[in-house]
Structures are given as C-alpha cells and as structure tokens.
PDB file of N, CA and C in Angstrom:
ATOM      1  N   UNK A   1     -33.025 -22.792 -51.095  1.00  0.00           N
ATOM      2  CA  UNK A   1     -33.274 -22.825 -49.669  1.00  0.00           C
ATOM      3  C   UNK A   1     -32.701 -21.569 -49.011  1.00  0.00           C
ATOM      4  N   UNK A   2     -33.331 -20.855 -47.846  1.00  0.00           N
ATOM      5  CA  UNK A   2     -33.188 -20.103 -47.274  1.00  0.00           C
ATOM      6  C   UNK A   2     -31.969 -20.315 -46.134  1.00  0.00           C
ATOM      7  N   UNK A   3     -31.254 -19.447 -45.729  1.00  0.00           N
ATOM      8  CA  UNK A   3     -30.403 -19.866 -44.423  1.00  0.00           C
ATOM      9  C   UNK A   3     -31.782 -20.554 -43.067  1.00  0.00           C
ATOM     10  N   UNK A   4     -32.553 -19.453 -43.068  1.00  0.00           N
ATOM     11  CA  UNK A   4     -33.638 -20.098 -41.949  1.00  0.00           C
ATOM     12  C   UNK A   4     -33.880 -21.767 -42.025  1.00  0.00           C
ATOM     13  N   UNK A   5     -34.118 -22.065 -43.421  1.00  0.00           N
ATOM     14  CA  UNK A   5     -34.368 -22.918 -43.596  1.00  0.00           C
ATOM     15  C   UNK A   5     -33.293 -24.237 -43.836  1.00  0.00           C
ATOM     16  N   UNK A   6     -32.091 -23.949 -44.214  1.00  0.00           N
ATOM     17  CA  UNK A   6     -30.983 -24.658 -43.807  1.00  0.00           C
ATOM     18  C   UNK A   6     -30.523 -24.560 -42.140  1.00  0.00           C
ATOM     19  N   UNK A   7     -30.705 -23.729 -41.431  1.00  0.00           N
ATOM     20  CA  UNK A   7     -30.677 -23.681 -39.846  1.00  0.00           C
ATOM     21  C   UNK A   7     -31.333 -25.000 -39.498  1.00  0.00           C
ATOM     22  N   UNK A   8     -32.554 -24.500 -39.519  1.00  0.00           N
ATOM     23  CA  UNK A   8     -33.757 -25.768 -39.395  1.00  0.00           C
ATOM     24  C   UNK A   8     -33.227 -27.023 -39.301  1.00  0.00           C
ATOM     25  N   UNK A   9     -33.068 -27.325 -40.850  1.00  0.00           N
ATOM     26  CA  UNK A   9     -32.586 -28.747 -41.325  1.00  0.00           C
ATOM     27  C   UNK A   9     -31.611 -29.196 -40.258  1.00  0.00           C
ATOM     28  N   UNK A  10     -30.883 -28.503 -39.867  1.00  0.00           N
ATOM     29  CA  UNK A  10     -29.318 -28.836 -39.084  1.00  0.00           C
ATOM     30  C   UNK A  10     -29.794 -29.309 -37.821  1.00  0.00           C
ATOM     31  N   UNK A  11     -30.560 -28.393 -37.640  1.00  0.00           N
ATOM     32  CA  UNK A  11     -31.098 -28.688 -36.278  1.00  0.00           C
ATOM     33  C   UNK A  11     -31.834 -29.760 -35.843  1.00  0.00           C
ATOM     34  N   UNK A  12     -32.832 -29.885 -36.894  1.00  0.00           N
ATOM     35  CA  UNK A  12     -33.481 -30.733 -36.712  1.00  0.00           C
ATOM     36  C   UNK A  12     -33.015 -32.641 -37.030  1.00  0.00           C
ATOM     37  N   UNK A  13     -31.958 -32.373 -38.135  1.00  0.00           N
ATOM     38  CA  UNK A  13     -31.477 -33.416 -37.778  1.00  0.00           C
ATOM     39  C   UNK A  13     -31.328 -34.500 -36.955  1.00  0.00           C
ATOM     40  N   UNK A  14     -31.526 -35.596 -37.366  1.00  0.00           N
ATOM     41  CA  UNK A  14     -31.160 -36.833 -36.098  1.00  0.00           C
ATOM     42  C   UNK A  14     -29.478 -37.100 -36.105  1.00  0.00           C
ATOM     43  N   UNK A  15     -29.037 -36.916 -35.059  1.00  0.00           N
ATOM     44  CA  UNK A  15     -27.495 -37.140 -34.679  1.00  0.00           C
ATOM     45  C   UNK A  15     -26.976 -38.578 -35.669  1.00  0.00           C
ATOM     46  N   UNK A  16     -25.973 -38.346 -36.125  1.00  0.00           N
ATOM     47  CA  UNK A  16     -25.569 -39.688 -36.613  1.00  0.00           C
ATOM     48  C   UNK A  16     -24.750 -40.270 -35.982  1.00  0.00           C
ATOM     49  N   UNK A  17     -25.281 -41.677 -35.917  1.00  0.00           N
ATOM     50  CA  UNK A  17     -24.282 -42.293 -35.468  1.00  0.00           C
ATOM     51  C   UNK A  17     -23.086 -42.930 -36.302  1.00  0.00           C
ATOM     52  N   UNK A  18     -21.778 -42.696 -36.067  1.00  0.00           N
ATOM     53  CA  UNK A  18     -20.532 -42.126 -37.039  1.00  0.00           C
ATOM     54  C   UNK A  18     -19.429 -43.659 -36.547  1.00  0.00           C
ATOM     55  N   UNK A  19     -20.077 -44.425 -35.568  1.00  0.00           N
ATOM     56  CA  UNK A  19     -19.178 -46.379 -35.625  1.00  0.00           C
ATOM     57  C   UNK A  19     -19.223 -46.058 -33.860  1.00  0.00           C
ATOM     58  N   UNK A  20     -17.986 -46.219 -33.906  1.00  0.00           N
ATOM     59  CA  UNK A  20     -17.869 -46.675 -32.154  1.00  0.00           C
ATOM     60  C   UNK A  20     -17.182 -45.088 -31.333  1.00  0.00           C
ATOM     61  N   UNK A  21     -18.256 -45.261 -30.330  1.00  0.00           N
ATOM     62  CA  UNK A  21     -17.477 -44.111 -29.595  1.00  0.00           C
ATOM     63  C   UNK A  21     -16.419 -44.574 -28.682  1.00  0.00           C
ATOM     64  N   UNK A  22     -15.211 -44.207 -28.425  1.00  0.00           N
ATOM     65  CA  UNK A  22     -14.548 -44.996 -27.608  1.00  0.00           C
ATOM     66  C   UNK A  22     -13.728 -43.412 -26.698  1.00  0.00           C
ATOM     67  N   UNK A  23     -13.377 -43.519 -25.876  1.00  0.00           N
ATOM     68  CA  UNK A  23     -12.514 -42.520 -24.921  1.00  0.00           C
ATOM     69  C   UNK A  23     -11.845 -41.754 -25.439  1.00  0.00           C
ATOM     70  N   UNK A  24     -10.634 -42.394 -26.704  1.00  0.00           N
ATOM     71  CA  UNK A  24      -9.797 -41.969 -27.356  1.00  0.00           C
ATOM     72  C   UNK A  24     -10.564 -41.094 -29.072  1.00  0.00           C
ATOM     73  N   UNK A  25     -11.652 -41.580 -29.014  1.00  0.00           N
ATOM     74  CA  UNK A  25     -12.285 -40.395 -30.006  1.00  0.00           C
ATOM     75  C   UNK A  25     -12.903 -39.720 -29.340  1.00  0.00           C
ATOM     76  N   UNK A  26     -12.991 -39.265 -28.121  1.00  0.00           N
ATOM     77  CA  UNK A  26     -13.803 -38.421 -27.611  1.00  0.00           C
ATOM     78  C   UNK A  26     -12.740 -36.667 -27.212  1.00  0.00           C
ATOM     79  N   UNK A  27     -11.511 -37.688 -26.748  1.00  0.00           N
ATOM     80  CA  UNK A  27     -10.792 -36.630 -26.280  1.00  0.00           C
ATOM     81  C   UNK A  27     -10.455 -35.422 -26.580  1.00  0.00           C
ATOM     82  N   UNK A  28     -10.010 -34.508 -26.706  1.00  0.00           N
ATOM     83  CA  UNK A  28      -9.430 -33.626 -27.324  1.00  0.00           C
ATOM     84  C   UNK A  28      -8.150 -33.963 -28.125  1.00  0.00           C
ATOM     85  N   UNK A  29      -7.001 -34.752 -27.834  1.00  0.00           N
ATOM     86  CA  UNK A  29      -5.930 -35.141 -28.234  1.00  0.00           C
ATOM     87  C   UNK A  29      -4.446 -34.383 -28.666  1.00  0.00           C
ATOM     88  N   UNK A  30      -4.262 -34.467 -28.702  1.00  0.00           N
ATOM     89  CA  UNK A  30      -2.367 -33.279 -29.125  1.00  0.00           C
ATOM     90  C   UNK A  30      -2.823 -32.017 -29.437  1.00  0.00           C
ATOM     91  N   UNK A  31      -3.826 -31.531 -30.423  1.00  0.00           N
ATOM     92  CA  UNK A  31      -3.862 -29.947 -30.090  1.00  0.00           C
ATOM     93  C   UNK A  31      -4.843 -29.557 -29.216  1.00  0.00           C
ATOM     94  N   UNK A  32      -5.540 -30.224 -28.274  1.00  0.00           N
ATOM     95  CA  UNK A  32      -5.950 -29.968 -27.354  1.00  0.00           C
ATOM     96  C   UNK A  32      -4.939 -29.725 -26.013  1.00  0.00           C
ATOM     97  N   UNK A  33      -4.124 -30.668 -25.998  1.00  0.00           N
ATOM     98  CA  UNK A  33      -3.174 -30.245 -24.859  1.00  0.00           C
ATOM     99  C   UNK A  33      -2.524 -29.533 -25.527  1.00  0.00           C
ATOM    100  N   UNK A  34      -1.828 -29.064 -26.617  1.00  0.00           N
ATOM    101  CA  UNK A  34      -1.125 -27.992 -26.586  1.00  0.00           C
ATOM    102  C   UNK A  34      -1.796 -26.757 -26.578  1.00  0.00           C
ATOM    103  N   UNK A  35      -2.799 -26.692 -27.170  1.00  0.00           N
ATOM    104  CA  UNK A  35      -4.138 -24.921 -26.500  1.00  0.00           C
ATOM    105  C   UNK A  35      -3.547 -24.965 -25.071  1.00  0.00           C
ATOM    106  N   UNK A  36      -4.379 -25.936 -24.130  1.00  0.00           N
ATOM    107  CA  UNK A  36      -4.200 -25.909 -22.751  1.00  0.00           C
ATOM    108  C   UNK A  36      -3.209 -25.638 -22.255  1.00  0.00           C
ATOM    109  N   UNK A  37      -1.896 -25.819 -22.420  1.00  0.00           N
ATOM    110  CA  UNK A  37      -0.664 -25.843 -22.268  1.00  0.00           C
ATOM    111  C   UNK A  37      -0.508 -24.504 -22.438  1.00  0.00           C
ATOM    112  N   UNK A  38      -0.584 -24.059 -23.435  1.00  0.00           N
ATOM    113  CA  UNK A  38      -0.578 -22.889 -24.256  1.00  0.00           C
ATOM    114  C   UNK A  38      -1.128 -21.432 -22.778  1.00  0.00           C
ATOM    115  N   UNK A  39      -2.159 -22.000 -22.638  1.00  0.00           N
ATOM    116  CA  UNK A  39      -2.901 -21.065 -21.377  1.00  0.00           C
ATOM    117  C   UNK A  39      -2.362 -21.226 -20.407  1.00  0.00           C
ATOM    118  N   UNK A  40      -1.792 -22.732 -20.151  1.00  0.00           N
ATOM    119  CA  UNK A  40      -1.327 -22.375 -18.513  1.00  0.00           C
ATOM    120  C   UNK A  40      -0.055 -21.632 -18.765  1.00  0.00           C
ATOM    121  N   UNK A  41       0.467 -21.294 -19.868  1.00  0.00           N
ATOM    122  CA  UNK A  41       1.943 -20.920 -19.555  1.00  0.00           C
ATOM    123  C   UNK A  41       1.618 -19.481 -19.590  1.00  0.00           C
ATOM    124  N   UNK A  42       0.688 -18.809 -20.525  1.00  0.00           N
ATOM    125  CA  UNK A  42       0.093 -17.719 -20.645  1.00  0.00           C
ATOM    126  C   UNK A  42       0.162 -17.007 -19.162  1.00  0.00           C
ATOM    127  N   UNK A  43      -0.686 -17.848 -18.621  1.00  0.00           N
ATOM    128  CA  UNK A  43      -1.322 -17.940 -17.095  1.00  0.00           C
ATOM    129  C   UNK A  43      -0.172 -17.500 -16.506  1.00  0.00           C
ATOM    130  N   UNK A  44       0.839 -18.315 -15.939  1.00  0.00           N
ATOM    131  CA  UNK A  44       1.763 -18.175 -15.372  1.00  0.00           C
ATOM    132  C   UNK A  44       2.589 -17.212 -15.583  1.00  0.00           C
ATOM    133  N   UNK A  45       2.760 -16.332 -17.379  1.00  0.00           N
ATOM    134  CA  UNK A  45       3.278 -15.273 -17.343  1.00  0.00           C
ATOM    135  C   UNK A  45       2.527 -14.423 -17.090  1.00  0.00           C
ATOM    136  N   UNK A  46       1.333 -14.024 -16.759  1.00  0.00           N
ATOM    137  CA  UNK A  46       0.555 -12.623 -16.495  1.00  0.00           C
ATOM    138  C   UNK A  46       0.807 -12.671 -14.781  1.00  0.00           C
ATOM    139  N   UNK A  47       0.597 -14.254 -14.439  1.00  0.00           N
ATOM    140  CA  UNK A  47       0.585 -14.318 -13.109  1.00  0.00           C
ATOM    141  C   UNK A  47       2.078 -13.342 -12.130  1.00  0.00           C
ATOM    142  N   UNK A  48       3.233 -13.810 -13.199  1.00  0.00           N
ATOM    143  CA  UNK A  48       4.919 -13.245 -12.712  1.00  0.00           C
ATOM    144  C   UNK A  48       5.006 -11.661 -12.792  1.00  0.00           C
ATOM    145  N   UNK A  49       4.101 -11.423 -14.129  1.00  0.00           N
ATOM    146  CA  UNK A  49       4.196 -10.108 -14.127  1.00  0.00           C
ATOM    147  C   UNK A  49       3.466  -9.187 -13.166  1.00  0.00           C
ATOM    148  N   UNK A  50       2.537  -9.854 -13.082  1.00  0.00           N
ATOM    149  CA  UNK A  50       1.601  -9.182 -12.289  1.00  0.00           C
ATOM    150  C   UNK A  50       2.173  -8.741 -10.877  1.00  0.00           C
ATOM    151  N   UNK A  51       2.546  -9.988 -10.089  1.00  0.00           N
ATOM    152  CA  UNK A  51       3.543  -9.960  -8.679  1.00  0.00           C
ATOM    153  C   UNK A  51       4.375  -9.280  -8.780  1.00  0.00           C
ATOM    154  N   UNK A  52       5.429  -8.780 -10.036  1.00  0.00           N
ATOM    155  CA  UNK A  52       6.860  -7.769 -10.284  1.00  0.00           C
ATOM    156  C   UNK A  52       5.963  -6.548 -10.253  1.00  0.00           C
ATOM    157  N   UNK A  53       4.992  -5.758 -10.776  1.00  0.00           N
ATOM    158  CA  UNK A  53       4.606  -4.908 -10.563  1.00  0.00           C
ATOM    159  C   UNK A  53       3.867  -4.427  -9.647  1.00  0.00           C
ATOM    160  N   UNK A  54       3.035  -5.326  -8.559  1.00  0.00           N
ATOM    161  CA  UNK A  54       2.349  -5.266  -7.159  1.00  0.00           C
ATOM    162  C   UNK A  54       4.297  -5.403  -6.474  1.00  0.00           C
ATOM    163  N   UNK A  55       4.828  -5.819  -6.307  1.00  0.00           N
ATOM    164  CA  UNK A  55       6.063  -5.191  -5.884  1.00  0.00           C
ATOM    165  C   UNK A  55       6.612  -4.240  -6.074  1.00  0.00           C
ATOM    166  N   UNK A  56       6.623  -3.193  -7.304  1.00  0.00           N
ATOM    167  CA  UNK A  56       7.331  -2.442  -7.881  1.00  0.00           C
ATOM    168  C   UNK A  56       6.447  -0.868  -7.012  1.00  0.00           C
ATOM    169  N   UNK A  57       4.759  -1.216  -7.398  1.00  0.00           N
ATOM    170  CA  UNK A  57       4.230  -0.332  -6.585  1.00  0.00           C
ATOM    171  C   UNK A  57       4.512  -0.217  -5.162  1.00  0.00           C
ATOM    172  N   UNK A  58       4.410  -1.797  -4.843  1.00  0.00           N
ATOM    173  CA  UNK A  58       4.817  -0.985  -3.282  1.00  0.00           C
ATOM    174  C   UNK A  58       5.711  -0.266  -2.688  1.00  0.00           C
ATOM    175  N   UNK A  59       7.235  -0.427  -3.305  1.00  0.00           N
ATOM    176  CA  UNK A  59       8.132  -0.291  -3.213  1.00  0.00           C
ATOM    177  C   UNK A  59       8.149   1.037  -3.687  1.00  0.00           C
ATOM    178  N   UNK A  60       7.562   1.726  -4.350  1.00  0.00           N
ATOM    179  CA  UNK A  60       7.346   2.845  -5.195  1.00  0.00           C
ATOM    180  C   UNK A  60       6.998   3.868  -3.382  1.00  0.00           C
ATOM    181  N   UNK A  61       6.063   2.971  -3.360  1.00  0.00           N
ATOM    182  CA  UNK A  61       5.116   3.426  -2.083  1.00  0.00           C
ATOM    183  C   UNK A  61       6.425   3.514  -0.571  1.00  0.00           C
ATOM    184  N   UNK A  62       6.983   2.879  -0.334  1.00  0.00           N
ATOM    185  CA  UNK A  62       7.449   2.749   0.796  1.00  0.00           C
ATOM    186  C   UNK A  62       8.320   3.910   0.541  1.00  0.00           C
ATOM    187  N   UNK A  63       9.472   3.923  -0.633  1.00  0.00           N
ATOM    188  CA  UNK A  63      10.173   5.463  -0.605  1.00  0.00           C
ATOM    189  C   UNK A  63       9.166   6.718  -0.694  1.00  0.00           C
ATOM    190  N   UNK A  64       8.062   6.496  -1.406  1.00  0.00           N
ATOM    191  CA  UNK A  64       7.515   7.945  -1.070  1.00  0.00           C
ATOM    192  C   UNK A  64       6.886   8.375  -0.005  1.00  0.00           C
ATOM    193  N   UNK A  65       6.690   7.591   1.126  1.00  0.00           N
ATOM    194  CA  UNK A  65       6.619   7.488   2.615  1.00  0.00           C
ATOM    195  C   UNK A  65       7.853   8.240   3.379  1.00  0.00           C
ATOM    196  N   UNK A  66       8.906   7.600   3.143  1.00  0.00           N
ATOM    197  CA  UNK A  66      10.077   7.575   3.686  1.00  0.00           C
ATOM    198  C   UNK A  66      10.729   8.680   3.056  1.00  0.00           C
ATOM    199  N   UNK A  67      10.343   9.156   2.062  1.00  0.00           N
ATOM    200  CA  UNK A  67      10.725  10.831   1.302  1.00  0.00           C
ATOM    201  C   UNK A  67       9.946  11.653   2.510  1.00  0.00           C
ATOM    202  N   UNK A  68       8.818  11.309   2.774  1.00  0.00           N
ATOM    203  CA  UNK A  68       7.782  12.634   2.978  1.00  0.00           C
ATOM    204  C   UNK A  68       8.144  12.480   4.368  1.00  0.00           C
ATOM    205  N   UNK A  69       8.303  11.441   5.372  1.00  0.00           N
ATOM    206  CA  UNK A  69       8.840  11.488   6.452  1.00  0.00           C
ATOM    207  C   UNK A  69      10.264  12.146   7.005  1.00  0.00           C
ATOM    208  N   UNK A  70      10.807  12.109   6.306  1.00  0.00           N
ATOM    209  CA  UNK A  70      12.663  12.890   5.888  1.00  0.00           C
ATOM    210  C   UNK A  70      12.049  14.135   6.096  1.00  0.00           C
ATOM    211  N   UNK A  71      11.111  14.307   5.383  1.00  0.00           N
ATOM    212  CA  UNK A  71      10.667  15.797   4.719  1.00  0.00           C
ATOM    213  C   UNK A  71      10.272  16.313   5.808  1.00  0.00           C
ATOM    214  N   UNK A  72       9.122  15.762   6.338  1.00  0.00           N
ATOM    215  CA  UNK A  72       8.644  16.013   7.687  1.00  0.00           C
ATOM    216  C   UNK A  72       9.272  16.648   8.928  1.00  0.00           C
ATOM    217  N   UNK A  73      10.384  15.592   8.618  1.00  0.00           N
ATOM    218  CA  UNK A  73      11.590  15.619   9.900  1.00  0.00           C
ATOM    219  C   UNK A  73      12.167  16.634   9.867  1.00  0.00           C
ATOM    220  N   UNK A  74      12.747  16.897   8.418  1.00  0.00           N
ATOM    221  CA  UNK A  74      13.461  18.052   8.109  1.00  0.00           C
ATOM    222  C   UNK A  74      12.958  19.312   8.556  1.00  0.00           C
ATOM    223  N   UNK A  75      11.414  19.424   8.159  1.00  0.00           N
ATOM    224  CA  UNK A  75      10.724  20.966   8.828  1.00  0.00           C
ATOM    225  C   UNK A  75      10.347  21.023  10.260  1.00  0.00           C
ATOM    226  N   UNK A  76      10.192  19.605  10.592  1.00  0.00           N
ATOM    227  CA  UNK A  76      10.275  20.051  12.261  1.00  0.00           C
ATOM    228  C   UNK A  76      11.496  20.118  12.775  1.00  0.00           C
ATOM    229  N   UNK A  77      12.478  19.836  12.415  1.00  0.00           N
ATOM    230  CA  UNK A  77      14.160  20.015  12.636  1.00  0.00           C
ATOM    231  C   UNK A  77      14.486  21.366  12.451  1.00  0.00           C
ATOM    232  N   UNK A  78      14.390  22.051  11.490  1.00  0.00           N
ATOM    233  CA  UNK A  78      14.089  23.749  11.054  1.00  0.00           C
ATOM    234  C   UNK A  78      13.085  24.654  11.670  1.00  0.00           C
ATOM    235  N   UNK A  79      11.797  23.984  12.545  1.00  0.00           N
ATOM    236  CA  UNK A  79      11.075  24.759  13.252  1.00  0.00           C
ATOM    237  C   UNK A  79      11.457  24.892  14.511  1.00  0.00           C
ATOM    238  N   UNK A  80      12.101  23.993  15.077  1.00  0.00           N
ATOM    239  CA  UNK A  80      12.624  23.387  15.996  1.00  0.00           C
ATOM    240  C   UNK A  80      14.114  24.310  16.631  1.00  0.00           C
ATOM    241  N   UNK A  81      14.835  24.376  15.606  1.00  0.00           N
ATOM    242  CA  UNK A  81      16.112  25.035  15.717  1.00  0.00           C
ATOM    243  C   UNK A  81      15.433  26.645  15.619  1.00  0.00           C
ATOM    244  N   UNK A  82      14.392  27.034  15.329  1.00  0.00           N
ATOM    245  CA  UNK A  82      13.743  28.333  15.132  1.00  0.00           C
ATOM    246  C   UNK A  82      13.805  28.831  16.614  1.00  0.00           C
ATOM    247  N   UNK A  83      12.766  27.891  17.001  1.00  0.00           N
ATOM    248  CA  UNK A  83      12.551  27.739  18.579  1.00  0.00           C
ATOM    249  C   UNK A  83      13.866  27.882  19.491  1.00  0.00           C
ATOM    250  N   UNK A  84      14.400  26.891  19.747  1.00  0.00           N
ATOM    251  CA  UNK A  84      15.120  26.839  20.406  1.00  0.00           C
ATOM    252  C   UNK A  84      16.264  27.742  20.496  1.00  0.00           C
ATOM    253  N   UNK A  85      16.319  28.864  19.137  1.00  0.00           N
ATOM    254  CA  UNK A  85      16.859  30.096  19.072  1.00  0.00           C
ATOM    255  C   UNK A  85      16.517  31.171  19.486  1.00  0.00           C
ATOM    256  N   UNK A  86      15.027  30.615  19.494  1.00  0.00           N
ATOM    257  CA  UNK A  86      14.102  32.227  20.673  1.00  0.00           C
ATOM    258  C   UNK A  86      14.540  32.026  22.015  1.00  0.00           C
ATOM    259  N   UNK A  87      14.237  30.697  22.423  1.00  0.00           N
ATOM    260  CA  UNK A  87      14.341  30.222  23.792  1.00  0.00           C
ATOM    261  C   UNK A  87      16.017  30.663  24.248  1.00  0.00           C
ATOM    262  N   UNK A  88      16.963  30.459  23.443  1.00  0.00           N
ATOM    263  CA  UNK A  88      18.247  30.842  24.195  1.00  0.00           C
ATOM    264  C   UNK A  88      18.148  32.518  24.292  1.00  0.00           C
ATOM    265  N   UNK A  89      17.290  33.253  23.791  1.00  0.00           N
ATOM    266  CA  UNK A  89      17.582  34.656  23.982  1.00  0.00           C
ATOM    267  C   UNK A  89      17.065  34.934  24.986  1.00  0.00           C
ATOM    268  N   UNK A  90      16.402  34.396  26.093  1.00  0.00           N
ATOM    269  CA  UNK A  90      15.028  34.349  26.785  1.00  0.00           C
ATOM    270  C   UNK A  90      16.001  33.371  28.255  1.00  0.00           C
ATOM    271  N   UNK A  91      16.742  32.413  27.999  1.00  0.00           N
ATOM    272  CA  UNK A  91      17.298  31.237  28.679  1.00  0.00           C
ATOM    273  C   UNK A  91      18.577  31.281  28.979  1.00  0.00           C
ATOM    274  N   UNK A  92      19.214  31.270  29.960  1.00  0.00           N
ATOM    275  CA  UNK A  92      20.616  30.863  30.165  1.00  0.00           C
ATOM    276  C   UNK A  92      21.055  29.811  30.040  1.00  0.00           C
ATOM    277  N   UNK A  93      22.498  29.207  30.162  1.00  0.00           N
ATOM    278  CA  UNK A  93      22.845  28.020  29.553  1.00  0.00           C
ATOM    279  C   UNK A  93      22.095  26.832  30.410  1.00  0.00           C
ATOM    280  N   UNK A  94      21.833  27.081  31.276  1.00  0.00           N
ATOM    281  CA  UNK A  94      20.898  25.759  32.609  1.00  0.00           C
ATOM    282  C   UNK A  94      19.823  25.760  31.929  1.00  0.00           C
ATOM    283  N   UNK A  95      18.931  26.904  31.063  1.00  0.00           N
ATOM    284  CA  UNK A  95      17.577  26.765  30.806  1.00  0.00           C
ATOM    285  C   UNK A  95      16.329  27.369  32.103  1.00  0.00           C
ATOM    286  N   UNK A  96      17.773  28.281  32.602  1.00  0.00           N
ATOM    287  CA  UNK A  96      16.674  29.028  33.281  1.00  0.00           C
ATOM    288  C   UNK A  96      16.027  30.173  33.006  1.00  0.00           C
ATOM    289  N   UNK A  97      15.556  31.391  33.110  1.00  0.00           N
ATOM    290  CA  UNK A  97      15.038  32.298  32.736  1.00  0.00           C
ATOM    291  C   UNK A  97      16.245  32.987  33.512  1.00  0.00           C
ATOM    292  N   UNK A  98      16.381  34.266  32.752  1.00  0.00           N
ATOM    293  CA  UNK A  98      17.765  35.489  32.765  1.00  0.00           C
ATOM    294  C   UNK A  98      16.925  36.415  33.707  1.00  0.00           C
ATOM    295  N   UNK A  99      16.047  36.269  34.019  1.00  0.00           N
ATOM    296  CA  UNK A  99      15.377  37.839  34.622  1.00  0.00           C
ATOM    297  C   UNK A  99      15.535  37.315  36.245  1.00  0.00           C
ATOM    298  N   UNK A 100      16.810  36.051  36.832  1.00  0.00           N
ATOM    299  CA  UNK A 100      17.179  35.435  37.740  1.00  0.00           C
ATOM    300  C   UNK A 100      16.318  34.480  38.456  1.00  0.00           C
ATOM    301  N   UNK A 101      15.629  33.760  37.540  1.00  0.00           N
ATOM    302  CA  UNK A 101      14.851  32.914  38.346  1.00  0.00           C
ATOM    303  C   UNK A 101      13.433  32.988  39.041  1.00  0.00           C
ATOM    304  N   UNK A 102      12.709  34.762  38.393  1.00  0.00           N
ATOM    305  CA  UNK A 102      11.466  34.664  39.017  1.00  0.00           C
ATOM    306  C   UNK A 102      10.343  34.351  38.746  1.00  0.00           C
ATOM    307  N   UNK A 103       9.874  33.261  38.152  1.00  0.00           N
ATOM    308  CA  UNK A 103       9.365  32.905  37.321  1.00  0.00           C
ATOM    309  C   UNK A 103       8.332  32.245  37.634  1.00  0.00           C
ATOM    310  N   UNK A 104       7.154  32.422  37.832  1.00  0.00           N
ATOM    311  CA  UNK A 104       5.755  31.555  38.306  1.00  0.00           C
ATOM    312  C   UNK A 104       6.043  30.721  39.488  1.00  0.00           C
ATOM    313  N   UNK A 105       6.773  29.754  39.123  1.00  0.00           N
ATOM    314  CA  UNK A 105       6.595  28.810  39.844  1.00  0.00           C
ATOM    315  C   UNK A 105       7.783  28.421  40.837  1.00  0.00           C
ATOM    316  N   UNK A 106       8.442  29.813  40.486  1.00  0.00           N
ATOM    317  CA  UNK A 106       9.508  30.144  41.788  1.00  0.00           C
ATOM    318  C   UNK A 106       9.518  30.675  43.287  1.00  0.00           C
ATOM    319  N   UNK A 107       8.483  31.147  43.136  1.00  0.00           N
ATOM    320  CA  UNK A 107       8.283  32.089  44.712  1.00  0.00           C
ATOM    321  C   UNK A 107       6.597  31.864  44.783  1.00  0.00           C
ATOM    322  N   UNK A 108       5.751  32.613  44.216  1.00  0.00           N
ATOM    323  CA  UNK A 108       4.425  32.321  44.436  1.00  0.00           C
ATOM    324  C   UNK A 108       3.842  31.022  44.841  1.00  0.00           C
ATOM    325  N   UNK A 109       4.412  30.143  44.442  1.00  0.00           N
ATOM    326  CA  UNK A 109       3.139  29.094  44.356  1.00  0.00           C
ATOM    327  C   UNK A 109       2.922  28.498  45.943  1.00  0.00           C
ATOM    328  N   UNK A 110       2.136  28.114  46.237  1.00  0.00           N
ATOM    329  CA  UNK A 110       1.735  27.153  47.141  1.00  0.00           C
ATOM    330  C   UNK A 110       2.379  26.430  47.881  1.00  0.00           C
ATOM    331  N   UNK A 111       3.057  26.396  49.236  1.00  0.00           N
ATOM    332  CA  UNK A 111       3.709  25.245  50.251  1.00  0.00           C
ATOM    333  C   UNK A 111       4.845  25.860  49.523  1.00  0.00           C
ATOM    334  N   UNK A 112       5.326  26.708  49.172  1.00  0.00           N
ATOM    335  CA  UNK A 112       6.466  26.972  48.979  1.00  0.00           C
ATOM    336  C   UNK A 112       6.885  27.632  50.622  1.00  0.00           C
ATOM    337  N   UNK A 113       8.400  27.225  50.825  1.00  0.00           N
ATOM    338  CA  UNK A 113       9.190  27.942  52.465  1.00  0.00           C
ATOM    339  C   UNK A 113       8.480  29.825  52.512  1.00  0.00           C
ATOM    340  N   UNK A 114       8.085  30.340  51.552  1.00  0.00           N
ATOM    341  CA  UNK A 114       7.574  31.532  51.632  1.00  0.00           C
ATOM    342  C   UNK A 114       6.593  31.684  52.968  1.00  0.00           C
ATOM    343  N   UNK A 115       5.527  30.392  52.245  1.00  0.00           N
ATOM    344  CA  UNK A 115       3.985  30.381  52.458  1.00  0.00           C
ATOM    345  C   UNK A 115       4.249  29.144  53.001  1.00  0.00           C
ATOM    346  N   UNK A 116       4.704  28.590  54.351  1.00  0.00           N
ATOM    347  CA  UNK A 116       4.543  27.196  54.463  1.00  0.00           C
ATOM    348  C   UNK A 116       3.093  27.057  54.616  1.00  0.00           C
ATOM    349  N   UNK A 117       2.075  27.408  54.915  1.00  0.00           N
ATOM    350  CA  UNK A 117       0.748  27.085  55.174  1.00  0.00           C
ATOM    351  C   UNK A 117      -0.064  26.414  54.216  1.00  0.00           C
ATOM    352  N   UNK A 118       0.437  26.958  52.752  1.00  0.00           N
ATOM    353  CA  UNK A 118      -0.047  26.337  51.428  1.00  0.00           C
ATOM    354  C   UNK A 118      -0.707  26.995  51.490  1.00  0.00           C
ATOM    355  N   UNK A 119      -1.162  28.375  51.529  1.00  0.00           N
ATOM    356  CA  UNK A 119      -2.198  29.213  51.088  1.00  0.00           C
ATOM    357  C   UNK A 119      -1.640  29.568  50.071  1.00  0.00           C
TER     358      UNK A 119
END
C-alpha cells in the first residue's frame, strides 16, 4: 500500500466507538493543566520583563532629555554671559547708555516736554 492510499483508509474510516464517553475522558487531565500552567507562568514572565524594560527605556529617555536640556541651558547661559559682556561695555551700572542718556527714546520722541504738541 501506498502512503496515498493508507491516508485514504484513515480517513475514510468510520469513527469508532471506543465504550462510554463521559466528561472525565474527554478532558485533558494532569498534563493538560500542567502545559497550561506551564504558559500562564511563561506568560507572566515575558509579561514582567517586558514592563522592566518599557521602564528602563523610558527612563533611559527622561535623562537624555534632561542631559540635552542642562546642555541647552548651559549654551544659552554662555551666550548669554557673551552678551551681557558687550552690553556692559556699551551700559553703565543703571543700564543706561554712557554716551549720557541720548538715546532714541530720550529726547526725540513724541509728547515728550520738548515737543508738548506730540508732533
């Protein structure tokens, strides 16, 4: 006989009936719950690991935020002190202009006691 032909046979077979079916021969029974068992615990460890490392990234994430923000700070703190080193050569200690105060918006402008008319 051929496999095709032993396939066949199998198949074609009429189911036997093998005495009484009852609940307790149907079940799976002790190594069925222990497979199952087996998976949920599986389960539950991919599940723990999984959460420690979606934590680990984020956390990964929040200092390299908080690096680049430092960082940030740091060069506008250094551009900053750049500035404000031009400005004192330029500024007296009030933050006024050294050339005594004549400065745009000291005498020219508009409704100033100069020009009360506001022209």
């Amino acid at each position: 006989m051929s496999p095709v032909e032993i396939s066949r046979a199998v198949l074609l077979a009429a189911p036997s009936d093998g005495g009484d079916m009852t609940p307790s021969s149907i079940t799976p029974g002790t190594p069925g719950f222990i497979a199952i068992f087996l998976v949920g615990i599986v389960i539950l460890l991919l599940v723990v690991d999984m959460n420690r490392r979606v934590r680990r990234v984020q956390a990964t994430a929040k200092v390299e935020a908080r690096h680049a923000a430092e960082q940030e700070a740091a060069e506008q703190e250094a551009s900053g002190a750049g500035a404000a080193e031009g400005e004192s050569s330029t500024t007296d200690a009030d933050g006024e202009p050294r050339d005594g105060g004549s400065g745009p918006d000291a005498t020219d402008a508009p409704g100033t006691p100069e020009d009360p008319s506001g022209r």
